[in-house]
Protein backbone atom coordinates (compact mmCIF):
# COMPACT_ATOMS: atom_id res chain seq x y z
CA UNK A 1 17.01 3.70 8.25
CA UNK A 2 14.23 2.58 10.17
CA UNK A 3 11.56 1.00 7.19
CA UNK A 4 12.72 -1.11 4.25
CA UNK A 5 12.72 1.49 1.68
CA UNK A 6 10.39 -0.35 -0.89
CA UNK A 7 10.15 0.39 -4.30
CA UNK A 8 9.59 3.14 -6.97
CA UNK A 9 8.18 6.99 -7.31
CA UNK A 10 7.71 6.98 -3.32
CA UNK A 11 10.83 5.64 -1.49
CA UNK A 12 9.66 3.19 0.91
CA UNK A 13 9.29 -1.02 1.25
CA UNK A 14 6.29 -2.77 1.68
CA UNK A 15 5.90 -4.57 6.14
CA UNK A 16 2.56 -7.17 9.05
CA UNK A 17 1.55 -8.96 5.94
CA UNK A 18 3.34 -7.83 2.08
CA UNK A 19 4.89 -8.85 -0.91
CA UNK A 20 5.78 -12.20 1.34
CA UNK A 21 2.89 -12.99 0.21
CA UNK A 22 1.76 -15.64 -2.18
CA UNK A 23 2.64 -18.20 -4.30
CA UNK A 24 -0.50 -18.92 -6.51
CA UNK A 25 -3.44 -19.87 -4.08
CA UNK A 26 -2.05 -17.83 -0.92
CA UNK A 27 -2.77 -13.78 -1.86
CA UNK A 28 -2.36 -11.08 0.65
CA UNK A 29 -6.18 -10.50 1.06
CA UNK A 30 -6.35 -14.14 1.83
CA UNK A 31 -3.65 -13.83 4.36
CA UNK A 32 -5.66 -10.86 5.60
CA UNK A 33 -9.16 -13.21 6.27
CA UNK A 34 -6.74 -15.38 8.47
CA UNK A 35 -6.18 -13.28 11.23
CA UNK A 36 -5.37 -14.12 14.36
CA UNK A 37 -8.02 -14.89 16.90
CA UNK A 38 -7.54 -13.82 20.61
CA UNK A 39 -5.50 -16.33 22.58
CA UNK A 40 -5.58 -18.54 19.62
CA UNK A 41 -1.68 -20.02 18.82
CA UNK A 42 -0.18 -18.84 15.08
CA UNK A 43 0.38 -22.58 13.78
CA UNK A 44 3.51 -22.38 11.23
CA UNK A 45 4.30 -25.28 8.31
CA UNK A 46 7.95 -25.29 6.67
CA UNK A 47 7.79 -24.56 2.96
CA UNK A 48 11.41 -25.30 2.47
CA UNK A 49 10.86 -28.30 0.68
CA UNK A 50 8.12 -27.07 -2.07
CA UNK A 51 9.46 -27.32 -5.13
CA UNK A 52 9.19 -23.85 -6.19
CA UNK A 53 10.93 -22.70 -3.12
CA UNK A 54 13.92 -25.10 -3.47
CA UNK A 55 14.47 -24.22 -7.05
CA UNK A 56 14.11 -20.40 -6.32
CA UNK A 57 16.71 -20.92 -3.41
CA UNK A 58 18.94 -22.72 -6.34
CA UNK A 59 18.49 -20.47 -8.53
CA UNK A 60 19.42 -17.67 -5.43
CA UNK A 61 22.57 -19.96 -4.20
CA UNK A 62 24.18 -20.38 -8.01
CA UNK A 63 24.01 -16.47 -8.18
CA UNK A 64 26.13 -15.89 -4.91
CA UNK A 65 23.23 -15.63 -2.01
CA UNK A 66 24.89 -17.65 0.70
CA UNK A 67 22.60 -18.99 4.39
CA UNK A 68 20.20 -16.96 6.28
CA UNK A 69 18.75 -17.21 9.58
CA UNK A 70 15.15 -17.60 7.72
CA UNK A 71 13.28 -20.31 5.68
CA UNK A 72 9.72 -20.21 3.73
CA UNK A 73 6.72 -21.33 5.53
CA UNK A 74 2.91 -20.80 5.94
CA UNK A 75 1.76 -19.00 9.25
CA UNK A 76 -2.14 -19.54 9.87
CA UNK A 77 -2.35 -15.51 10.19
CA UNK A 78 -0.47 -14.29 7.57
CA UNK A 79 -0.14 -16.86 5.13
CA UNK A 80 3.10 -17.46 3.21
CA UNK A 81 6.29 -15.67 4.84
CA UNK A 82 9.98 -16.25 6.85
CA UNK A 83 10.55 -17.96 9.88
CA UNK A 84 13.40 -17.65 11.83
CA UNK A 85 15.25 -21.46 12.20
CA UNK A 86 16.99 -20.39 15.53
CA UNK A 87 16.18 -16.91 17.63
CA UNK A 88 17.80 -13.74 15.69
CA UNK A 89 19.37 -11.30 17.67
CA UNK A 90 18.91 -7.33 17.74
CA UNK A 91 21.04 -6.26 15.17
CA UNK A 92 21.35 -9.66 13.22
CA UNK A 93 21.49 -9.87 9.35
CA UNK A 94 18.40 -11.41 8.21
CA UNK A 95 19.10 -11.26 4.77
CA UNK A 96 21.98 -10.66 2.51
CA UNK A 97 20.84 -10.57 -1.53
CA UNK A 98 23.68 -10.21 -3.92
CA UNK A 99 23.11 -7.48 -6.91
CA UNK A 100 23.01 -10.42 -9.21
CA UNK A 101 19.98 -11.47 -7.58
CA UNK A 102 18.33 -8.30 -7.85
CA UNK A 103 16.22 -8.00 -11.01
CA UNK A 104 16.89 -4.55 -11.99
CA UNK A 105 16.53 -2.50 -15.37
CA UNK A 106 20.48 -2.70 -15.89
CA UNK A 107 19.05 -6.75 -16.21
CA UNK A 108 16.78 -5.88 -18.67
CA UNK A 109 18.82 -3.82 -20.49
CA UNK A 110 21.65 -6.49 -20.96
CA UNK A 111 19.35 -9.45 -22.08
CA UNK A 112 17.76 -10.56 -25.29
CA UNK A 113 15.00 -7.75 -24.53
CA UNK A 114 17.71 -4.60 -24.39
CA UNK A 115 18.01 -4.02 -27.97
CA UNK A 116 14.51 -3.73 -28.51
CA UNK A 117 13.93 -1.06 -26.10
CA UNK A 118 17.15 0.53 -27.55
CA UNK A 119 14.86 0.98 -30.44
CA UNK A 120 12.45 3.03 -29.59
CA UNK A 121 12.80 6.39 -27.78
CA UNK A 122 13.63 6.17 -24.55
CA UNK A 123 10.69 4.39 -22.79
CA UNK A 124 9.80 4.36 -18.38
CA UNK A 125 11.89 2.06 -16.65
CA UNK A 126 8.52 0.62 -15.14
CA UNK A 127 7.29 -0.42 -18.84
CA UNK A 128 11.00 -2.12 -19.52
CA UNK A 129 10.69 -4.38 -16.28
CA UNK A 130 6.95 -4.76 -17.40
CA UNK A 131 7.44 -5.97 -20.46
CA UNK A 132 10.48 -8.39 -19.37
CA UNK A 133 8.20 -10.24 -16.90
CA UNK A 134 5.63 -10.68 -19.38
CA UNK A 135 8.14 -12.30 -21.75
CA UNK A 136 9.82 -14.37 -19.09
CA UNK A 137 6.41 -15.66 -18.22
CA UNK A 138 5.74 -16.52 -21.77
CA UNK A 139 9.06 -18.14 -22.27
CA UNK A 140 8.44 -20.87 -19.16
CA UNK A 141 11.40 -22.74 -18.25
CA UNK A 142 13.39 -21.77 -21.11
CA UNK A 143 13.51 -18.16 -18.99
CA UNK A 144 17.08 -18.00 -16.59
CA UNK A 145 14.58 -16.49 -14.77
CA UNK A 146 11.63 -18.46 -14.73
CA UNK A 147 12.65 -19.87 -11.22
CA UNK A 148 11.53 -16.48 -10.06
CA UNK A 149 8.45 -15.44 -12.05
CA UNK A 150 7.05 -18.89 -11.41
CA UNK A 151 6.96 -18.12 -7.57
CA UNK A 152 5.45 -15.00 -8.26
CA UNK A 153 1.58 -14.77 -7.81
CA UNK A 154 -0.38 -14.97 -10.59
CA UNK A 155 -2.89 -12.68 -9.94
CA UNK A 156 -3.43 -9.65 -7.02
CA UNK A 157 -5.71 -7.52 -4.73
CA UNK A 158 -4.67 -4.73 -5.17
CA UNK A 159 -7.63 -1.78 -6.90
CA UNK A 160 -5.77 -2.22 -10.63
CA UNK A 161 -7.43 -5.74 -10.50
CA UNK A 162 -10.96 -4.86 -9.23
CA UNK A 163 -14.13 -4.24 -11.01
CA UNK A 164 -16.27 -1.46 -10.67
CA UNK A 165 -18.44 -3.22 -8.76
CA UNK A 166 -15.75 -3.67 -6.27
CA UNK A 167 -13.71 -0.15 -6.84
CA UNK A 168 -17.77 1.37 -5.89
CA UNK A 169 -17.41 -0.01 -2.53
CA UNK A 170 -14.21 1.64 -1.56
CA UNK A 171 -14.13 5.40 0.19
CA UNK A 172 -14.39 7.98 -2.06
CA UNK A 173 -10.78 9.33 -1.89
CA UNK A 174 -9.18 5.47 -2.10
CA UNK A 175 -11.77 5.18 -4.88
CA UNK A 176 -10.56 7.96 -7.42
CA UNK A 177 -6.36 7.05 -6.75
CA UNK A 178 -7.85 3.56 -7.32
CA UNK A 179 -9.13 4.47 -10.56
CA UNK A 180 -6.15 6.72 -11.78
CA UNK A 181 -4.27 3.38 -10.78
CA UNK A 182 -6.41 1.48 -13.32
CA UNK A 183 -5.85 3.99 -16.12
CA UNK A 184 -2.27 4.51 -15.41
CA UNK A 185 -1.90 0.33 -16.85
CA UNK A 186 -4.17 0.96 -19.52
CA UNK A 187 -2.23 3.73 -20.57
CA UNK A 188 0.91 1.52 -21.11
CA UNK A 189 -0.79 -0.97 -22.79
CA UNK A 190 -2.48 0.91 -25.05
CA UNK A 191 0.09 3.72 -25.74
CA UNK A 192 2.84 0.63 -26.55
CA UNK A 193 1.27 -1.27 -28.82
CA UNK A 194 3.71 -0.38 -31.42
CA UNK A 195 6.75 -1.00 -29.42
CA UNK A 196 4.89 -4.52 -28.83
CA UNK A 197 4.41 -5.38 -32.37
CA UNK A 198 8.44 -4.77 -32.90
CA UNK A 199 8.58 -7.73 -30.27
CA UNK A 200 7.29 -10.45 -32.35
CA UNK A 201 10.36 -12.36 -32.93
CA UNK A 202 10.54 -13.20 -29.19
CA UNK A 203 7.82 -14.92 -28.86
CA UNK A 204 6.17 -18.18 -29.78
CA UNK A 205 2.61 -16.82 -29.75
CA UNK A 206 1.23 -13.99 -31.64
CA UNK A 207 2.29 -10.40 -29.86
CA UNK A 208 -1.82 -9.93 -29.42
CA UNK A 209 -1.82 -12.72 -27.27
CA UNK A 210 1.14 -12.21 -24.73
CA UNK A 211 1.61 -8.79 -23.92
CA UNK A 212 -2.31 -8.23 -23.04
CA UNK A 213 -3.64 -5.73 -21.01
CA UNK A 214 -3.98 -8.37 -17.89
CA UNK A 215 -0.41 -9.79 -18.79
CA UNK A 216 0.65 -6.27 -18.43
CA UNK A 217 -1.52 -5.38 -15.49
CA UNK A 218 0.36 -8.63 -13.71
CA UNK A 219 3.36 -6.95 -13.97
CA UNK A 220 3.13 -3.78 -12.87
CA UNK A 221 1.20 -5.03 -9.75
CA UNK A 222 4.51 -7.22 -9.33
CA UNK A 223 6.94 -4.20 -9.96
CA UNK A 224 4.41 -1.68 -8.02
CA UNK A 225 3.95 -4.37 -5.02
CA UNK A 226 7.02 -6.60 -5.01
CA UNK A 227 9.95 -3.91 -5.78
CA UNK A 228 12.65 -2.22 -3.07
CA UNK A 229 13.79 1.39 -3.45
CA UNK A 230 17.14 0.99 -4.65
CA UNK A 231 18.50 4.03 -7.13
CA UNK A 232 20.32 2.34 -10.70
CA UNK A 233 22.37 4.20 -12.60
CA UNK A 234 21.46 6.54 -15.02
CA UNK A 235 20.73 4.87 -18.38
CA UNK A 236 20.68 7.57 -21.67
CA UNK A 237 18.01 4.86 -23.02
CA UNK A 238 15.52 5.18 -20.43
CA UNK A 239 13.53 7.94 -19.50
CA UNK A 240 12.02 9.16 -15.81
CA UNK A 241 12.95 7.58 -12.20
CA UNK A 242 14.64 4.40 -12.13
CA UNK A 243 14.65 3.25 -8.41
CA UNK A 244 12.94 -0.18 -8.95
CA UNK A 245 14.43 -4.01 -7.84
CA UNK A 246 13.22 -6.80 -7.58
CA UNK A 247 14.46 -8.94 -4.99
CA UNK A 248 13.45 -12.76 -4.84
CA UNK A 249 12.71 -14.05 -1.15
CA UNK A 250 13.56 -11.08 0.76
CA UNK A 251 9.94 -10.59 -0.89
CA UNK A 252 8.90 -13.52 1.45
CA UNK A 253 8.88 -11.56 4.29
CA UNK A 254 5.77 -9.86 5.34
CA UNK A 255 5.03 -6.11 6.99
CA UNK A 256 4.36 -5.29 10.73
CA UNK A 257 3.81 -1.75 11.48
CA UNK A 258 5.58 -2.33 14.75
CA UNK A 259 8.89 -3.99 13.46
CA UNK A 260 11.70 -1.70 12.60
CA UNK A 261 14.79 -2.74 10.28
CA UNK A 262 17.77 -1.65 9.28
CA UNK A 263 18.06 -1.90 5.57
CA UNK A 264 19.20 -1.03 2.40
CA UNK A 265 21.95 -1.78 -0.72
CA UNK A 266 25.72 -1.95 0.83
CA UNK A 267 28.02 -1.07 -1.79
CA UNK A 268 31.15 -2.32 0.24
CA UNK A 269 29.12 -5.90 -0.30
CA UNK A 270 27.15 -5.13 -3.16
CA UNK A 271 24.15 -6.99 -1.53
CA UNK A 272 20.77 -6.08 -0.89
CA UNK A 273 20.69 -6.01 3.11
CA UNK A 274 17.98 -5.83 6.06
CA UNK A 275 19.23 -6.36 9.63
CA UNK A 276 16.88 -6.92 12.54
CA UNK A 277 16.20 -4.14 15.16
CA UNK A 278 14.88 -6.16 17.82
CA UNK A 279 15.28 -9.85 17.30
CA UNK A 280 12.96 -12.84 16.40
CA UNK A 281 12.65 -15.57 18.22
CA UNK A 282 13.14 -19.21 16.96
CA UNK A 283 10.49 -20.73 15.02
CA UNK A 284 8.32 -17.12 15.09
CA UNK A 285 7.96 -15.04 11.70
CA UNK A 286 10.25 -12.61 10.62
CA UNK A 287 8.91 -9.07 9.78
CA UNK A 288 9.97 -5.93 8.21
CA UNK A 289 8.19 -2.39 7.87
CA UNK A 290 7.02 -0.86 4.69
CA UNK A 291 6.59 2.52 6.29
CA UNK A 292 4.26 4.51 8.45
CA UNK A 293 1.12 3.94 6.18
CA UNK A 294 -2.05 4.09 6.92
CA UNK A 295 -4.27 1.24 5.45
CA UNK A 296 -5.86 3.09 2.40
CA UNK A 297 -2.30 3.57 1.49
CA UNK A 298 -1.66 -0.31 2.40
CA UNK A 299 -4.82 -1.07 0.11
CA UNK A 300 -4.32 0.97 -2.78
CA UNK A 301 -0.01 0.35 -3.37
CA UNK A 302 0.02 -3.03 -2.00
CA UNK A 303 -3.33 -4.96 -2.16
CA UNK A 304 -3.90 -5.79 1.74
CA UNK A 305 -5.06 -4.81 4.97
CA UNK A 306 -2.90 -4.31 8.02
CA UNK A 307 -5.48 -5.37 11.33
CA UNK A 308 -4.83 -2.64 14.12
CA UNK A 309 -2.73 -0.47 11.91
CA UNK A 310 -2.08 2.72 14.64
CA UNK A 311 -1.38 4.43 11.65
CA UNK A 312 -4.81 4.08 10.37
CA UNK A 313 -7.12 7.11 10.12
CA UNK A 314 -10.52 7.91 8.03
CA UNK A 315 -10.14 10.44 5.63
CA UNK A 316 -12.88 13.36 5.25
CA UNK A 317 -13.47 14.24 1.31
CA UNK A 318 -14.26 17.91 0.62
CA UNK A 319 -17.65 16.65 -0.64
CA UNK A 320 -18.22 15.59 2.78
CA UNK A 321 -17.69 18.92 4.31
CA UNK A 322 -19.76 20.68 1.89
CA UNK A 323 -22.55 18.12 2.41
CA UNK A 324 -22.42 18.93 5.98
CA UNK A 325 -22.09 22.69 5.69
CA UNK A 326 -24.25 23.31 2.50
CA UNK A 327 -26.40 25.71 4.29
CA UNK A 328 -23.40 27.89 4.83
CA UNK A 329 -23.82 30.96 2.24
CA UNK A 330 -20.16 31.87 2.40
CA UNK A 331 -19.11 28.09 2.19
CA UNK A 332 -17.95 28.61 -1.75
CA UNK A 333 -15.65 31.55 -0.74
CA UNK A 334 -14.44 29.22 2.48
CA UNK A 335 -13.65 26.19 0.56
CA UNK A 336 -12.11 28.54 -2.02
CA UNK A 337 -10.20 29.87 1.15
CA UNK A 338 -8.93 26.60 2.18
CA UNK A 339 -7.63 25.36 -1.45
CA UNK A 340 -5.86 28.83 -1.54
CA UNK A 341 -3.88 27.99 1.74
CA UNK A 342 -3.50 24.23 1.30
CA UNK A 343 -6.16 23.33 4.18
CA UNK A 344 -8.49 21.04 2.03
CA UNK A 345 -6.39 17.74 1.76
CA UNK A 346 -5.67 15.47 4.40
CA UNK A 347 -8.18 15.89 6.89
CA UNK A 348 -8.77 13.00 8.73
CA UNK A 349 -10.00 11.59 12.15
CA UNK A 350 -8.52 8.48 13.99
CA UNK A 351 -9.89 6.77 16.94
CA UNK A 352 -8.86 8.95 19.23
CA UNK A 353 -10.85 11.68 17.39
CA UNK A 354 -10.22 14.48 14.72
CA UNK A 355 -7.16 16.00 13.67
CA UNK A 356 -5.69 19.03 14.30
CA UNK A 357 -5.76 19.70 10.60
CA UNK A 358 -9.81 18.66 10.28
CA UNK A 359 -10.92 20.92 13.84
CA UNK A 360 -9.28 24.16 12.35
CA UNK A 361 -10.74 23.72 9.12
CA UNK A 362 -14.17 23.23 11.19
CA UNK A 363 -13.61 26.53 13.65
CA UNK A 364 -12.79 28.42 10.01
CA UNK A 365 -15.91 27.02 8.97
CA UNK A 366 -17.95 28.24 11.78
CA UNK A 367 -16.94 32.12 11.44
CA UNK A 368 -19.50 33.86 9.57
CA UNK A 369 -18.52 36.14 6.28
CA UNK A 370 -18.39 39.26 8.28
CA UNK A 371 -15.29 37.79 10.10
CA UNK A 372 -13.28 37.32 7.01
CA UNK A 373 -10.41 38.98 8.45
CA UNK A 374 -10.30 36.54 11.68
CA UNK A 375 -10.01 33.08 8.65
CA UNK A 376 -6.13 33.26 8.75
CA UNK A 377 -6.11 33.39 12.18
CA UNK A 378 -8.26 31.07 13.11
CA UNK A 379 -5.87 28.47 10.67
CA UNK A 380 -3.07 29.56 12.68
CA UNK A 381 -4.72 27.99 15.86
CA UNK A 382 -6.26 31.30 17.25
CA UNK A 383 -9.08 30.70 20.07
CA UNK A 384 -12.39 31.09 18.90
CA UNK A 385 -14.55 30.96 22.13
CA UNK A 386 -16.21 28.39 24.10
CA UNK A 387 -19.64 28.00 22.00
CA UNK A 388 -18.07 28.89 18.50
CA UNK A 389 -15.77 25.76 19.60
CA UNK A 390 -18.73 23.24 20.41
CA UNK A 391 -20.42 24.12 16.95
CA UNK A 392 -17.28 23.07 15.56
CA UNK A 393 -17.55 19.69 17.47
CA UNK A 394 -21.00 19.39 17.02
CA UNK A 395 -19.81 19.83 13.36
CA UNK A 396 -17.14 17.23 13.73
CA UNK A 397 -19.73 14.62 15.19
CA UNK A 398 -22.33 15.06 12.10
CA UNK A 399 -19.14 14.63 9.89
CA UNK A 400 -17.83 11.32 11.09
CA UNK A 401 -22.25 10.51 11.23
CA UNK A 402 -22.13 10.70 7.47
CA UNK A 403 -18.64 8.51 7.58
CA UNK A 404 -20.03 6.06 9.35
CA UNK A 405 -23.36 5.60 7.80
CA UNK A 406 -21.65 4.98 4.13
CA UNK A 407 -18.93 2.77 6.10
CA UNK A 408 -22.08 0.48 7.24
CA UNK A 409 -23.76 0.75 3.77
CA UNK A 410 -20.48 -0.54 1.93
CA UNK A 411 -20.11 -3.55 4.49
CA UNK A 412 -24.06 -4.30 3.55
CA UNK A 413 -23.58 -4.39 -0.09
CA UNK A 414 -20.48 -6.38 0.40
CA UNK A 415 -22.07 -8.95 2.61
CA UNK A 416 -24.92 -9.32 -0.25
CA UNK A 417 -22.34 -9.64 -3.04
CA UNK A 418 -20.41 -12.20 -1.05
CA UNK A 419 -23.80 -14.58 -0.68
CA UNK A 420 -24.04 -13.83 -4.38
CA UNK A 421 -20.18 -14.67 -5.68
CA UNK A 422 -20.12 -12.67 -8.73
CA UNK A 423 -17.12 -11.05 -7.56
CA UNK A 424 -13.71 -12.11 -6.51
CA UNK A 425 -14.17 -13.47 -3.14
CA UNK A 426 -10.62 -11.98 -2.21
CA UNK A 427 -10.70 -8.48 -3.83
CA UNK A 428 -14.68 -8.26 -1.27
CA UNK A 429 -12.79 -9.49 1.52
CA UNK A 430 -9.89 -7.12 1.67
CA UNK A 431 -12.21 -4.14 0.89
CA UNK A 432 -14.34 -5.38 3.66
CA UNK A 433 -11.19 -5.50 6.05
CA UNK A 434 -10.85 -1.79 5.26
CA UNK A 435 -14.40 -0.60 5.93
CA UNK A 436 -14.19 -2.88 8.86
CA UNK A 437 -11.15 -1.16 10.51
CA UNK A 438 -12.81 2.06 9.66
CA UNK A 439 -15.91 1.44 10.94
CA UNK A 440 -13.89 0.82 14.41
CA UNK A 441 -11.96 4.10 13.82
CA UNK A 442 -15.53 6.24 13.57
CA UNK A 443 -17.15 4.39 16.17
CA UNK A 444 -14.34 5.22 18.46
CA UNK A 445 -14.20 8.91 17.39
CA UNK A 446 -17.33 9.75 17.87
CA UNK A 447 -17.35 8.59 21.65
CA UNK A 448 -14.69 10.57 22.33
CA UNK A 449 -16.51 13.71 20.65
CA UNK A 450 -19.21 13.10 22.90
CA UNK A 451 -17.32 12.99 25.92
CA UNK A 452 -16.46 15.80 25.34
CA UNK A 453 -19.81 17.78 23.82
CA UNK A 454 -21.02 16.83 27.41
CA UNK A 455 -18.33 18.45 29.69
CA UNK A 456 -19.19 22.00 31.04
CA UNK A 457 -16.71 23.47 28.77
CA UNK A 458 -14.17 22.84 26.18
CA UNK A 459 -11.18 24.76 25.48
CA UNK A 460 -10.39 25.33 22.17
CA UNK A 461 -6.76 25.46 22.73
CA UNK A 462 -6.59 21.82 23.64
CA UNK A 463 -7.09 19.07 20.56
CA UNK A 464 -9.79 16.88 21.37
CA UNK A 465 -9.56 13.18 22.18
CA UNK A 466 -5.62 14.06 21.85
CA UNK A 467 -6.20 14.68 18.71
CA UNK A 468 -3.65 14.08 15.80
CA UNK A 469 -1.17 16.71 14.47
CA UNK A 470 -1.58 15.43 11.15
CA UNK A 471 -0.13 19.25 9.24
């Protein structure tokens, strides 16, 4: 396959900055405010002999993981990643991570923890791998595993960790996922507080006290963030999709929406494998690709920014439309319209200016009521006529107006919270990278809508600004 297939209910892996990401200190939004300056030269420091990353390796090498091409260091653009010790050709194995490196919920399920969940009917395999981290953590070096969870980061940017302060500043549609993110942990904390209680005997400190709301929070931001999408076998004690492993330093290595891999689990070597497409050169980071995302998707599953993401685009709420088109009388009955026949989600512009999807929900829009009949037509791609076509543009220019003006309004509040530093300097600065990439997407739309507002006429076959087919 082309991406990393990384993690859980969506099957794809985390790539141009990721999971790589962070011991404690080093964060993906930090790697994020480090980004390379024009003609400036990526400087690169070897990690190989921090004492977390030799006694991860270790802990990797007594459980079967044999060389790699790569070793841990800190790039000044991306922070913490892999760097290739000699050049890597196309095709080369990067990585090779042996099942009993993966942490898995068949790894659960077979320590100290797996008679406990046997207990209690059959509970997510996200809250068993939840609650295990938590309990390594707590257990320190006494933990087989603590070689791992110690080189994990101890905190993250991605929305479950903001504030409302923070989650105000992000676009609407980012904003509500963001929020059903936040009460999706809350929900397993506070619907497990029995199961938790039964846990008692593990631990050293009162149940109360370890399994927390932000222990569990940490956790599923490391499962959510951190995992590859690798399918376990069924289990009649868990309940719901079990795709989730964790793999220690293949997590290292950071996201580049340019870089393709080949990877996956091989069962003829039962290891965890990604194999370069292209090559890396000696000395220069290695990369893999989460997936085509754009960078609200980036944001909201992962917790960073990708800069120049050409898979970026600005989303356009419903509430924007009707905003623009409230004096419409038949705009109830249209929106109604467009729920009916799926046309209300995903309309978006990029820089090189609306999508397909967003322009015929616009030329639907511009039909009065009397043309009812023509609606279905019109979202087939029928022609609508040369001045019907520039109200829709003209429509398409107020829309991304609007956009742009709350884009520019977040980035204000965010500058005057950042002089202020009542809120997490890291969780301001990788909403601001957001805003700041789609402030650059708008900016660019809109130019190319008026380019071509002021030809002599526009033909509504043709997409404007080669627009995206986004259906």
């Amino acid at each position: 396959m082309a991406d990393i297939e990384w993690k859980k209910d969506s099957p794809f892996i985390p790539s141009g900055t990721g999971p790589g990401g962070a011991m404690r200190g080093h964060g993906r939004a930090s790697r994020q405010r480090k980004k390379k300056k024009h003609g400036s030269v990526v400087q690169s420091v070897s990690l190989s002999h921090q004492r977390r990353c030799v006694r991860l390796l270790r802990f990797l090498h007594q459980r079967g993981f044999t060389a790699t091409p790569l070793r841990p260091a800190f790039f000044s653009d991306t922070g913490r990643g892999l760097q290739a010790v000699g050049n890597v050709k196309p095709g080369q194995l990067l990585i090779s991570l042996p099942q009993s490196c993966l942490l898995t919920t068949s790894t659960v399920m077979d320590s100290y923890l797996g008679q406990y969940i046997k207990s209690i009917p059959r509970p997510s395999p996200m809250l068993a791998l939840c609650v295990f981290l938590v309990c390594e953590r707590h257990r320190g070096e006494d933990s087989v595993w603590f070689p791992y969870v110690d080189a994990l980061p101890a905190a993250y940017t991605c929305p479950a960790y903001f504030s409302d302060g923070v989650m105000a500043l992000l676009p609407a549609g980012v904003r509500r996922r963001a929020l059903e993110q936040r009460e999706v942990v809350r929900e397993i904390h506070s619907s497990n507080q029995d199961f938790f209680q039964t846990l008692q005997p593990l631990l050293s400190q009162p149940v109360e006290d370890v399994l927390t709301y932000e222990a569990l929070r940490w956790a599923w931001c490391s499962v959510n963030t951190r995992s590859v999408f690798m399918p376990q076998p069924p289990n009649e004690f868990l309940h719901g999709q079990d795709v989730y492993a964790l793999a220690p330093f293949l997590d290292f290595l950071n996201h580049r929406p340019d870089v393709q891999v080949k990877a996956g689990f091989n069962p003829a070597t039962k290891c965890y494998e990604i194999r370069s497409v292209g090559g890396t050169q000696r000395f220069q980071q290695a990369f893999i690709n989460y997936g085509s995302h754009d960078n609200q998707r980036l944001l909201l599953e992962y917790g960073f920014v990708a800069p120049g993401n050409p898979h970026s685009v600005v989303y356009v709420d419903t509430a924007n439309l009707c905003e623009v088109l409230r004096g419409d009388r038949s705009l109830e009955q249209k929106m109604k319209f467009l729920r009916e026949n799926d046309f209300h989600n995903n309309l978006t512009v990029s820089s090189e200016g609306p999508s397909w999807r967003l322009m015929m929900t616009l030329r639907l829009m511009s039909l009065p009521q009397t043309q009812y009949h023509q609606w279905r037509a019109v979202l087939r791609g029928q022609e609508i006529g040369e001045e019907t076509e520039r109200w829709s543009l003209r429509m398409a220019v107020m829309l991304c107006e609007r956009l742009l003006l709350d884009t520019l309004r977040a980035l204000h509040q965010i500058s005057r919270l950042l002089q202020q530093g009542e809120e997490p300097k890291e969780h301001l600065q990788v909403v601001e990278s957001l805003r700041l990439e789609e402030k650059c997407i708008l900016g660019s739309c809109l130019e190319s809508l008026r380019q071509s507002l002021g030809e002599a006429s526009v033909s509504p076959s043709q997409p404007i600004g080669r627009m995206r087919d986004d259906v």
